[in-house]
N, C-alpha and C. Protein backbone atom coordinates (compact mmCIF):
# COMPACT_ATOMS: atom_id res chain seq x y z
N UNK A 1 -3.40 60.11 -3.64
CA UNK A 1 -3.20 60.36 -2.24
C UNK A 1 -4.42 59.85 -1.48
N UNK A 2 -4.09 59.55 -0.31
CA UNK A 2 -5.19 58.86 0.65
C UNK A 2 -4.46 59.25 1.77
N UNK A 3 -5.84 59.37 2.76
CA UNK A 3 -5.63 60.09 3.48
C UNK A 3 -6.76 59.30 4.94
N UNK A 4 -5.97 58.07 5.69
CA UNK A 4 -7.33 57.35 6.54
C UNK A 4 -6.76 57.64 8.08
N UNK A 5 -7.49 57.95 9.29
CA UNK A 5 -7.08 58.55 10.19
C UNK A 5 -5.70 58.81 10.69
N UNK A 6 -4.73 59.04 10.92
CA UNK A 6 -3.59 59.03 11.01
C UNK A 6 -2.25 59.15 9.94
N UNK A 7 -3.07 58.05 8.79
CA UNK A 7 -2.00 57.62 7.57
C UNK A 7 -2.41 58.59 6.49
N UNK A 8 -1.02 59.20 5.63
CA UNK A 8 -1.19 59.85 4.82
C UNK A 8 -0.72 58.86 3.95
N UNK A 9 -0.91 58.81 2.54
CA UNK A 9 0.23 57.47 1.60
C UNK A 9 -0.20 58.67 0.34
N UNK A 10 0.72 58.50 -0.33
CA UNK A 10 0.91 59.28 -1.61
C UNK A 10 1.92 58.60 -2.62
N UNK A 11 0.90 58.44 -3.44
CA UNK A 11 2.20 58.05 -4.89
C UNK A 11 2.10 59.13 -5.87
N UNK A 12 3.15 58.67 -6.53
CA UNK A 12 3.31 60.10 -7.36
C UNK A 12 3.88 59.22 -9.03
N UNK A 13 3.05 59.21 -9.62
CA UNK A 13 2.77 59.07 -11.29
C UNK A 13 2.76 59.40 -12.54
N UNK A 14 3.85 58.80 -13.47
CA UNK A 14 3.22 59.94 -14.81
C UNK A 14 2.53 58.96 -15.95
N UNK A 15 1.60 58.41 -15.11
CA UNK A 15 0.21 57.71 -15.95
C UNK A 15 -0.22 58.72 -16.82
N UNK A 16 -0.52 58.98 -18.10
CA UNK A 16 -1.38 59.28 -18.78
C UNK A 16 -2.45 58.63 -18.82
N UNK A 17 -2.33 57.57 -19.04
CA UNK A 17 -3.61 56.27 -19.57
C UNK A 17 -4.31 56.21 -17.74
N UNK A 18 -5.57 56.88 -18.00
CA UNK A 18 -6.72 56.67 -17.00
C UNK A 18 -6.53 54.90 -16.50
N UNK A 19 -6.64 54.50 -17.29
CA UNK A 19 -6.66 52.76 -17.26
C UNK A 19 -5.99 52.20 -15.93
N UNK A 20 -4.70 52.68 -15.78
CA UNK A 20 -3.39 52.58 -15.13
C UNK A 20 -4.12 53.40 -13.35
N UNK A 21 -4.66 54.46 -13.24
CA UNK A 21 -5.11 55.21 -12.29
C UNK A 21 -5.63 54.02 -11.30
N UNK A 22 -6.50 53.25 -11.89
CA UNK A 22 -6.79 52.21 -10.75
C UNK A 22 -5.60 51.44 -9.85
N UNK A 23 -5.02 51.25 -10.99
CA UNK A 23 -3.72 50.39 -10.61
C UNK A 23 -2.85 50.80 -8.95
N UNK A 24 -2.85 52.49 -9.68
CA UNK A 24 -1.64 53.35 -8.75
C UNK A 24 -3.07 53.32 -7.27
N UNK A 25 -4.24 53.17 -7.47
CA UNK A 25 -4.78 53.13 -6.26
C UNK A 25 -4.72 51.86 -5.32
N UNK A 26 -4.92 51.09 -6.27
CA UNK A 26 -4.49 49.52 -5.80
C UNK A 26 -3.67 49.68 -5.19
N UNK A 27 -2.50 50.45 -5.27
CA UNK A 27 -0.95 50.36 -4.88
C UNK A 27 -1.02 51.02 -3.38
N UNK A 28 -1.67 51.96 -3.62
CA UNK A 28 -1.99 53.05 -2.31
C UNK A 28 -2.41 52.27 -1.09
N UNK A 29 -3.65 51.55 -1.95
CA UNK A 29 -4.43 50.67 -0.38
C UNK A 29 -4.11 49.65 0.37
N UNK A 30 -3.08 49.28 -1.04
CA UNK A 30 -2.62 47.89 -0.24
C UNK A 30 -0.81 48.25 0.56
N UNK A 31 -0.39 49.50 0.22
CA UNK A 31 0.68 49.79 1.38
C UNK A 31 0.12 50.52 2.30
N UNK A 32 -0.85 51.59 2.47
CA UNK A 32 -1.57 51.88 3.35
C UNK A 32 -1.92 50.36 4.83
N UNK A 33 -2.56 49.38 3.80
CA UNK A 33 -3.02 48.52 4.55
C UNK A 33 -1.76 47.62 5.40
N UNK A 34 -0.73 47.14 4.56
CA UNK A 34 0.23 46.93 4.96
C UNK A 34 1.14 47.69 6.32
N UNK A 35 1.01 48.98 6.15
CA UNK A 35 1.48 49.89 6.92
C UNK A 35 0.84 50.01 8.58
N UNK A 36 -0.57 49.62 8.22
CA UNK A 36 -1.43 49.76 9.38
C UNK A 36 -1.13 48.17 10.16
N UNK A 37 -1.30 47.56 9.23
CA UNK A 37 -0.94 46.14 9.75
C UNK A 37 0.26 45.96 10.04
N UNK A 38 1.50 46.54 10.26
CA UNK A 38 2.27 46.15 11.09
C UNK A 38 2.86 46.77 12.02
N UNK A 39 2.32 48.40 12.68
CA UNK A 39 2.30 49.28 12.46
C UNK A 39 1.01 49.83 13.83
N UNK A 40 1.11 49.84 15.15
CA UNK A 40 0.05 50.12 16.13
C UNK A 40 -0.09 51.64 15.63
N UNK A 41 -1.91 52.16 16.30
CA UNK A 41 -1.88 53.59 15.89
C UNK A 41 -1.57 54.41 16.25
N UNK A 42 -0.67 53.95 18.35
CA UNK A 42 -0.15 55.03 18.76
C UNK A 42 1.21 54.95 18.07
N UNK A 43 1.94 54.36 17.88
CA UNK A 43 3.42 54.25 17.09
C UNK A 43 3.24 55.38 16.26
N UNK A 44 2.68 54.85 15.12
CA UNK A 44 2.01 55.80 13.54
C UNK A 44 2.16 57.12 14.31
N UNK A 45 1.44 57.97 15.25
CA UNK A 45 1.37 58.71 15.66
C UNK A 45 2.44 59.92 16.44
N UNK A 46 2.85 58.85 17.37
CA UNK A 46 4.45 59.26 18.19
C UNK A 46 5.52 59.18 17.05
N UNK A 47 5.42 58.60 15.89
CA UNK A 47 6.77 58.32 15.03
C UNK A 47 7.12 60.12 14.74
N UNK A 48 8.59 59.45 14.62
CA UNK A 48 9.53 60.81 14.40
C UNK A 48 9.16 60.98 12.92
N UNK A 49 9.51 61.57 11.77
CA UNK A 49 9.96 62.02 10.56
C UNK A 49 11.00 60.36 10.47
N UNK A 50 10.42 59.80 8.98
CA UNK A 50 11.85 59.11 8.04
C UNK A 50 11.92 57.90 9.41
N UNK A 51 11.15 57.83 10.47
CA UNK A 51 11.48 56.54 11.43
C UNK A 51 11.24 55.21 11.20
N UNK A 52 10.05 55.10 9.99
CA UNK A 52 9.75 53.80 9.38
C UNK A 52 10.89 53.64 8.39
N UNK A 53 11.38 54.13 7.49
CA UNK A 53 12.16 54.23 6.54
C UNK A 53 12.73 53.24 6.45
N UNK A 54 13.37 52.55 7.07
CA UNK A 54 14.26 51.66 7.28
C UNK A 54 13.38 50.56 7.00
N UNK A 55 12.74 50.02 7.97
CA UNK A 55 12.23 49.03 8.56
C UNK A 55 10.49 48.83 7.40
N UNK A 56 10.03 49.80 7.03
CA UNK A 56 9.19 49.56 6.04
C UNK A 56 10.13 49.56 4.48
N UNK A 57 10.88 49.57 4.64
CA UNK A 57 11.42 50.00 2.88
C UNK A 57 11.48 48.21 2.18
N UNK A 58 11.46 47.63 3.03
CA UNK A 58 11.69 46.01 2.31
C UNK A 58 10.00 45.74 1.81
N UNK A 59 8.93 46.20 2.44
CA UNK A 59 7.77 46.08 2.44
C UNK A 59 7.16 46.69 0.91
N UNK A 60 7.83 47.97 1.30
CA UNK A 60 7.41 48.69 -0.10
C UNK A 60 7.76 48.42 -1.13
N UNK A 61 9.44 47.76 -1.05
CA UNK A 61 10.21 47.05 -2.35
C UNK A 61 9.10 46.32 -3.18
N UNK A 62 8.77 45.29 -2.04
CA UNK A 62 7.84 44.48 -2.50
C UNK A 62 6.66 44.58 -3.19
N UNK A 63 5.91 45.85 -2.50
CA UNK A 63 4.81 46.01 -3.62
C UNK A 63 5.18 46.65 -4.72
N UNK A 64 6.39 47.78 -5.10
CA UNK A 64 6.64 48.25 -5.76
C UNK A 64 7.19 47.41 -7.31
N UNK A 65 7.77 46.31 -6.49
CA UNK A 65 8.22 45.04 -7.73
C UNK A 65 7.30 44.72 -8.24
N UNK A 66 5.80 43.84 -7.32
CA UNK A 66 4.53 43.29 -7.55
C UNK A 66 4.19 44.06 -8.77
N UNK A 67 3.95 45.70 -8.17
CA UNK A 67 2.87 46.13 -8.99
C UNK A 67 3.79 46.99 -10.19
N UNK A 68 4.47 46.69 -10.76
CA UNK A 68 5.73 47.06 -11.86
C UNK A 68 6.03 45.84 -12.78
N UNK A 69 5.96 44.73 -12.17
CA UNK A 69 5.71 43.82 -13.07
C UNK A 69 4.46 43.39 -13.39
N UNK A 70 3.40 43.45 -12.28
CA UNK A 70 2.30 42.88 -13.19
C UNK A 70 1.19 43.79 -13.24
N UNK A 71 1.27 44.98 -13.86
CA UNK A 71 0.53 46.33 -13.91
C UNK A 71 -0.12 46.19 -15.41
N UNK A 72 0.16 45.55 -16.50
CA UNK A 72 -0.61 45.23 -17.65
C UNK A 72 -1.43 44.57 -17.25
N UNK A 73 -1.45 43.17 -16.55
CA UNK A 73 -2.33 42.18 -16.41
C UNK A 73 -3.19 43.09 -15.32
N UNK A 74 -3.08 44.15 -14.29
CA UNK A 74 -3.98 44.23 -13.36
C UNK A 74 -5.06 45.27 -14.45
N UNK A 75 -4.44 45.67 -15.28
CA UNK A 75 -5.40 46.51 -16.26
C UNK A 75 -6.02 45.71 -16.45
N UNK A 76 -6.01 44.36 -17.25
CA UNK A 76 -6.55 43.40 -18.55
C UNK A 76 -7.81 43.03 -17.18
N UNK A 77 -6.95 42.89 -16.15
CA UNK A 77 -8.07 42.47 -14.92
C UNK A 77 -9.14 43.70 -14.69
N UNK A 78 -8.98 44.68 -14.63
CA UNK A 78 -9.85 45.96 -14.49
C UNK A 78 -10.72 45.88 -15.44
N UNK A 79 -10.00 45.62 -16.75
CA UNK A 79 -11.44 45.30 -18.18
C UNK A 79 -12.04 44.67 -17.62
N UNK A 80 -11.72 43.34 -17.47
CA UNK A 80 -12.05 41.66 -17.41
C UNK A 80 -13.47 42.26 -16.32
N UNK A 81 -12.89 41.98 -15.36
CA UNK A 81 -13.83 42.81 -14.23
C UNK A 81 -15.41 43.93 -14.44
N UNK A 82 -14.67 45.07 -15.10
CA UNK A 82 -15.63 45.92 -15.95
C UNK A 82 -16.39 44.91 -16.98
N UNK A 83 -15.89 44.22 -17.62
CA UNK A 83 -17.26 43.40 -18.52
C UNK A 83 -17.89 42.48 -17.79
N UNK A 84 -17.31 41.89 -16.61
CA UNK A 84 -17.97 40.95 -15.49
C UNK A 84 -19.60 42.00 -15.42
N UNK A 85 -18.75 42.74 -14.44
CA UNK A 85 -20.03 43.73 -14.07
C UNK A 85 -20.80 44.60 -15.20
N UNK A 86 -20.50 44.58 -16.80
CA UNK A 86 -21.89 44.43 -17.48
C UNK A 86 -22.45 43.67 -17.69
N UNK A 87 -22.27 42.10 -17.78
CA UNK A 87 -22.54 41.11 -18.09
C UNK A 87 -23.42 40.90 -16.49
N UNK A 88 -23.11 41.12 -15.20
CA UNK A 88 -23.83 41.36 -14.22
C UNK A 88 -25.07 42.35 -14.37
N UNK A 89 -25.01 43.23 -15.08
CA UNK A 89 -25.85 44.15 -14.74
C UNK A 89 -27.14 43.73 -16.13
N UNK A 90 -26.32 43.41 -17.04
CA UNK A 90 -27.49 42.91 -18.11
C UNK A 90 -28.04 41.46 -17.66
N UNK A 91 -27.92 41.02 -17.13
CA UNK A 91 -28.65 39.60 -16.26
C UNK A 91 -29.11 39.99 -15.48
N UNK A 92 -29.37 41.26 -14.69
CA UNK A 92 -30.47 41.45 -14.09
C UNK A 92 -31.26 42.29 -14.33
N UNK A 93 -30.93 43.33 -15.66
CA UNK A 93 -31.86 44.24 -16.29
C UNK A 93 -32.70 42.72 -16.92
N UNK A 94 -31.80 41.89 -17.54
CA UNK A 94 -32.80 40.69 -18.09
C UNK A 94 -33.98 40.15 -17.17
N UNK A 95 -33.41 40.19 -16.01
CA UNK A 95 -34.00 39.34 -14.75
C UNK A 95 -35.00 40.40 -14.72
N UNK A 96 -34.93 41.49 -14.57
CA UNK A 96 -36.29 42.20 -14.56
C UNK A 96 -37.36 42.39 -15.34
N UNK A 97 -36.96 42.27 -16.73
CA UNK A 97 -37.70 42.41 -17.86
C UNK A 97 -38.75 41.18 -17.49
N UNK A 98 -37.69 39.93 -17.54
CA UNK A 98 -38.86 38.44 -17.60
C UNK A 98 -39.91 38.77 -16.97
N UNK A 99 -39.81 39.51 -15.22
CA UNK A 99 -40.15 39.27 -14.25
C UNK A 99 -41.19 40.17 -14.44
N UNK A 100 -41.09 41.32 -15.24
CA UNK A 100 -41.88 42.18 -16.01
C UNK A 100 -42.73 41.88 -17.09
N UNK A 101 -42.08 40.91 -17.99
CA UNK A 101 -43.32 40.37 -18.89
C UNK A 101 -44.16 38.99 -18.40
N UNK A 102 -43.68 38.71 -17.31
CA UNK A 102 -44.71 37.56 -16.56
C UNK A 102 -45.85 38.20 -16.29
N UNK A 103 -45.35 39.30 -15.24
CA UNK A 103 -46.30 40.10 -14.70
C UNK A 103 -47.30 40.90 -15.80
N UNK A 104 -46.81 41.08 -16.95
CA UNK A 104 -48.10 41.76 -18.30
C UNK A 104 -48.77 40.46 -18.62
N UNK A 105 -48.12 39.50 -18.66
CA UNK A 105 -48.85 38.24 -18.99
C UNK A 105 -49.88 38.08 -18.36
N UNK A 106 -49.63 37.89 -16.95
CA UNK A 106 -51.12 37.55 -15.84
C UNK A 106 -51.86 38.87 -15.82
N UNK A 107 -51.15 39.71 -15.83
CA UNK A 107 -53.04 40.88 -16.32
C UNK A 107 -53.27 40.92 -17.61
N UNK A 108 -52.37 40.44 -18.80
CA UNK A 108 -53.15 40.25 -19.58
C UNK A 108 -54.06 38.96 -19.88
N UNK A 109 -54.11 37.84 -19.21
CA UNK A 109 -55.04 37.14 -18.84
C UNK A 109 -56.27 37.83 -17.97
N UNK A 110 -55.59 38.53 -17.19
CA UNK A 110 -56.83 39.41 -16.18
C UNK A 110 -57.66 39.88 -17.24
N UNK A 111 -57.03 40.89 -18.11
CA UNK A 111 -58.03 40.68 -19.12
C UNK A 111 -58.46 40.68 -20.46
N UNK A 112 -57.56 39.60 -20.81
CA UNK A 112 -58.75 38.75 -21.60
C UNK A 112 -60.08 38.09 -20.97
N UNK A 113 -59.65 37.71 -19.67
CA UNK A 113 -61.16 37.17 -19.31
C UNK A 113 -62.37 38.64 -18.70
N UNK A 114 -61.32 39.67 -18.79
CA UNK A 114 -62.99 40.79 -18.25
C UNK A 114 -63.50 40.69 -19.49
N UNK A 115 -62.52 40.86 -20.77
CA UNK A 115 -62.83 40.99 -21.91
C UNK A 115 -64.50 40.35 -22.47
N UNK A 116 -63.90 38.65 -21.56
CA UNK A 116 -64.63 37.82 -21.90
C UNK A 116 -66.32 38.01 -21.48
N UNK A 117 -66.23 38.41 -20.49
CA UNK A 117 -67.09 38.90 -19.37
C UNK A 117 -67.91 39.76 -20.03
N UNK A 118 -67.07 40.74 -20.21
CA UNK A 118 -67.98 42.10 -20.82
C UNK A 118 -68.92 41.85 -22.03
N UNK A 119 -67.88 40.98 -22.83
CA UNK A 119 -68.69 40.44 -24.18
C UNK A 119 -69.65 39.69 -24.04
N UNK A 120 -70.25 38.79 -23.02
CA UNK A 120 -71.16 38.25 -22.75
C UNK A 120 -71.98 39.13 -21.72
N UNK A 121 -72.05 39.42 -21.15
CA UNK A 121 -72.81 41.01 -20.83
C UNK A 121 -73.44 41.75 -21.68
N UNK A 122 -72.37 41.77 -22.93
CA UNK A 122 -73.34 42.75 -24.19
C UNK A 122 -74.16 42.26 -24.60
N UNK A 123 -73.96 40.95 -25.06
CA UNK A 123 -74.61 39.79 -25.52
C UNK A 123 -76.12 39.83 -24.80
N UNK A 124 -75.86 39.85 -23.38
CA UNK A 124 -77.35 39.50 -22.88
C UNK A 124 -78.15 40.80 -22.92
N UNK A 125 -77.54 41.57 -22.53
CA UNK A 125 -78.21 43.15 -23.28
C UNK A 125 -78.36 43.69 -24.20
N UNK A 126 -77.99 42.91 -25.44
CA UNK A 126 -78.16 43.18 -26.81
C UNK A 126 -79.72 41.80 -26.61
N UNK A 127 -79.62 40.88 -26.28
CA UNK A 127 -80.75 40.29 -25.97
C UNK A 127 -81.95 41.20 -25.99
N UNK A 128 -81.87 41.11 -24.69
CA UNK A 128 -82.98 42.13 -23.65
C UNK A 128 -83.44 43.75 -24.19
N UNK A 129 -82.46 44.17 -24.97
CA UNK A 129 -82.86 45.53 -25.71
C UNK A 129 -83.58 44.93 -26.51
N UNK A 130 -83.44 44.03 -27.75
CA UNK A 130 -84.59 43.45 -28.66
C UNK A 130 -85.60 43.10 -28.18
N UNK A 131 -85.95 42.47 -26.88
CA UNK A 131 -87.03 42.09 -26.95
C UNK A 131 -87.78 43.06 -26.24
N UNK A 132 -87.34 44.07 -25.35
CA UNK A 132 -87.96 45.04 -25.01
C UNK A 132 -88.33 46.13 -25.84
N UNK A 133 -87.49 46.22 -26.84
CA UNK A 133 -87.80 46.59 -28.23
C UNK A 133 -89.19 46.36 -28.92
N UNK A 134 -89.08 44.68 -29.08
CA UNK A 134 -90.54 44.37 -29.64
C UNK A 134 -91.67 44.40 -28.29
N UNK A 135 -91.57 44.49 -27.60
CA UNK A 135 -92.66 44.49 -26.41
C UNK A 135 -92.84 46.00 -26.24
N UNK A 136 -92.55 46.75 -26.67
CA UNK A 136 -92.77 48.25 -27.13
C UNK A 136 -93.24 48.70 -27.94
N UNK A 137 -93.19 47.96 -29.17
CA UNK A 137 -93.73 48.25 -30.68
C UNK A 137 -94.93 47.51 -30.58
N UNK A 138 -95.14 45.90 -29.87
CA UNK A 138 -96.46 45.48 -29.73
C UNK A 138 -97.48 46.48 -29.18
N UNK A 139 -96.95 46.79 -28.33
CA UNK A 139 -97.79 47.78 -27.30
C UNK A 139 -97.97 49.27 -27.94
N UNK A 140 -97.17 49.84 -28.96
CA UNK A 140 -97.54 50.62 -29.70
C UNK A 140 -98.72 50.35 -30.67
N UNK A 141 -98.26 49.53 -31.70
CA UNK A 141 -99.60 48.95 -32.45
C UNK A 141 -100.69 48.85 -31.82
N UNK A 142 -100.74 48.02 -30.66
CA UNK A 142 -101.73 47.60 -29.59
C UNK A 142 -102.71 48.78 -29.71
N UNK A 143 -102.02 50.20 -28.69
CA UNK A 143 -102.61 50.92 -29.15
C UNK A 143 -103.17 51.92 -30.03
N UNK A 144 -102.94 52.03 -31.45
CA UNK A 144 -103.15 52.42 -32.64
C UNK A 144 -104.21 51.36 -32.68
N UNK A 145 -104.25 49.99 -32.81
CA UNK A 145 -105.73 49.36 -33.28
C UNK A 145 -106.86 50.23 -32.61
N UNK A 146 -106.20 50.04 -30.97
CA UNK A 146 -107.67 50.21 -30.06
C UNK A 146 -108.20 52.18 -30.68
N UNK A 147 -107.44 52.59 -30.96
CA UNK A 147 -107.28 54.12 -31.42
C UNK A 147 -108.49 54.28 -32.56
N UNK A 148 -107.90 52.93 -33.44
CA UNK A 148 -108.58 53.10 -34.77
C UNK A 148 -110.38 52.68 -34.58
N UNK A 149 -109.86 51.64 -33.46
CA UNK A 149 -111.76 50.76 -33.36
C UNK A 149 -112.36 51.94 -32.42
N UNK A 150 -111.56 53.02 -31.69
CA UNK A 150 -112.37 53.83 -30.61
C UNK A 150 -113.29 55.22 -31.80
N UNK A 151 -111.90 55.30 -32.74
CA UNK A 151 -112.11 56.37 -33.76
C UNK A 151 -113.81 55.71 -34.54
N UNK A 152 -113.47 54.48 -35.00
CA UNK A 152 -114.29 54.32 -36.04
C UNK A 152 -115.60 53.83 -34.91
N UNK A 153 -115.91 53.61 -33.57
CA UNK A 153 -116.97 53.14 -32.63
C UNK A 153 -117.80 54.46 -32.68
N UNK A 154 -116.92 55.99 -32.73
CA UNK A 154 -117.22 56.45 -32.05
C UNK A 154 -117.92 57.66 -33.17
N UNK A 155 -117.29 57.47 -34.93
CA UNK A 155 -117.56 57.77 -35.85
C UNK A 155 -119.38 56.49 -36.05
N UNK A 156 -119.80 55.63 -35.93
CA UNK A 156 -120.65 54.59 -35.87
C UNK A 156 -121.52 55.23 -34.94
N UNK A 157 -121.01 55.24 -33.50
CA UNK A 157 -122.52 55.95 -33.05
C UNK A 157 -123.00 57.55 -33.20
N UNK A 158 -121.85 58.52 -34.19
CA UNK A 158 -122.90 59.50 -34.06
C UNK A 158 -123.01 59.17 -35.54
N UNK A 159 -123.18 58.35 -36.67
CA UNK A 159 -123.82 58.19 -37.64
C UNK A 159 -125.30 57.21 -37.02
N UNK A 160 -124.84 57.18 -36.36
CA UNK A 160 -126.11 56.02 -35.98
C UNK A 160 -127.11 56.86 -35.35
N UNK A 161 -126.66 57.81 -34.17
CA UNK A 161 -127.54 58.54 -34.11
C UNK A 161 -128.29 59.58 -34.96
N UNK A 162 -127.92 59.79 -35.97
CA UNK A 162 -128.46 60.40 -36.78
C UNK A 162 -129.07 59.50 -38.17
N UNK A 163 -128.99 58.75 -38.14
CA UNK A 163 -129.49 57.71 -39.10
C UNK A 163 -130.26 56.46 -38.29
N UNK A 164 -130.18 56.47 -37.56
CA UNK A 164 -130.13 55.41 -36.89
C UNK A 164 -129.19 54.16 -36.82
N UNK A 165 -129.67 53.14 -35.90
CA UNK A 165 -128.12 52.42 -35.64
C UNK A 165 -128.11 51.26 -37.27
N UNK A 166 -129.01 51.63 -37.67
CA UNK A 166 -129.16 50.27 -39.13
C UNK A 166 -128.60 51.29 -40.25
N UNK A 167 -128.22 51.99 -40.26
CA UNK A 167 -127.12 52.93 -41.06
C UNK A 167 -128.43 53.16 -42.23
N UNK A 168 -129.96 53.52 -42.12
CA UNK A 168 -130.97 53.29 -43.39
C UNK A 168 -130.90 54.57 -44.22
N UNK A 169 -130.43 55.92 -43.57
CA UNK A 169 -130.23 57.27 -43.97
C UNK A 169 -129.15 56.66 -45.48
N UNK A 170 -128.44 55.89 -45.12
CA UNK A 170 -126.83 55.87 -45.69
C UNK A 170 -127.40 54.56 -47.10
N UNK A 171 -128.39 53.86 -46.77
CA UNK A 171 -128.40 53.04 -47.98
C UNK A 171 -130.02 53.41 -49.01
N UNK A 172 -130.44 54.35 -48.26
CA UNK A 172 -132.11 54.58 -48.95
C UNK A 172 -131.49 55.78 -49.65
N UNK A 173 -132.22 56.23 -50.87
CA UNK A 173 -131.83 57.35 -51.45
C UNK A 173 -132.80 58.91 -51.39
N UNK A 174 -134.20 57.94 -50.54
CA UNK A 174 -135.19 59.48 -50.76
C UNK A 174 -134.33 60.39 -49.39
């Protein structure tokens, strides 16, 4: 049943097979449409009860023949159709994917080259830690010598002062 301002249209079916349901709608819209099309909306309106009857019944023959004889094929067309529109819908889930792995592609170029970046970054700071490294340890040693010559300068002059500076306490035996 359909039901568009004015027009009521009703068919009445003993489809089991869902399949067929499209069909009987097909049937609906296109005497509906028929109906309107020949058919003003004040007429539709002012009409008595059974006043088209007459004068639409050759109309309806017609679709009623149409869609009675070729109601298998409008099924096979309803498949046909239904695999159109998966075959539509997987060409553009496809279409998105590509459009999706283009797009991982160019950031994954983005980065491989930070990649690249970063790794030469480490590089120069794996540099620069070594040698600040050894310019730390010089300067450690550095001062441990001066430590050792301040220790032993400073061990020298109070032997010296007490021996004097020719160390003679340390090599005479009286």
């Amino acid at each position: 049943m359909y039901r568009n301002e004015d027009v009521i249209t009703l068919c009445i079916s003993d489809d089991t097979d869902a399949r067929y349901h499209n069909v009987n709608f097909s049937f609906l819209d296109d005497v509906e449409q028929e109906f309107v099309k020949n058919y003003s909306a004040y007429k539709i309106t002012k009409a008595k009860a059974y006043e088209f009857d007459k004068k639409f019944k050759i109309s309806l023959g017609k679709f009623l023949h149409f869609y009675n004889e070729n109601r298998s094929k409008m099924v096979r067309q309803g498949k046909l159709a239904d695999y159109i529109q998966r075959v539509d819908d997987v060409k553009d889930i496809l279409g998105r994917n590509i459009t999706l792995v283009m797009e991982r592609g160019e950031s994954l170029d983005d980065l491989v080259q930070q990649t690249d970046d970063m790794l030469q970054d480490v590089q120069v700071f794996s540099k620069r830690s070594t040698q600040l490294k050894r310019r730390v340890q010089s300067e450690y040693y550095s001062y441990q010598c001066l430590a050792v010559a301040f220790v032993v300068l400073v061990f020298y002059l109070a032997v010296g002062s007490l021996c004097g500076y020719g160390m003679q306490c340390l090599w005479s035996s009286e």
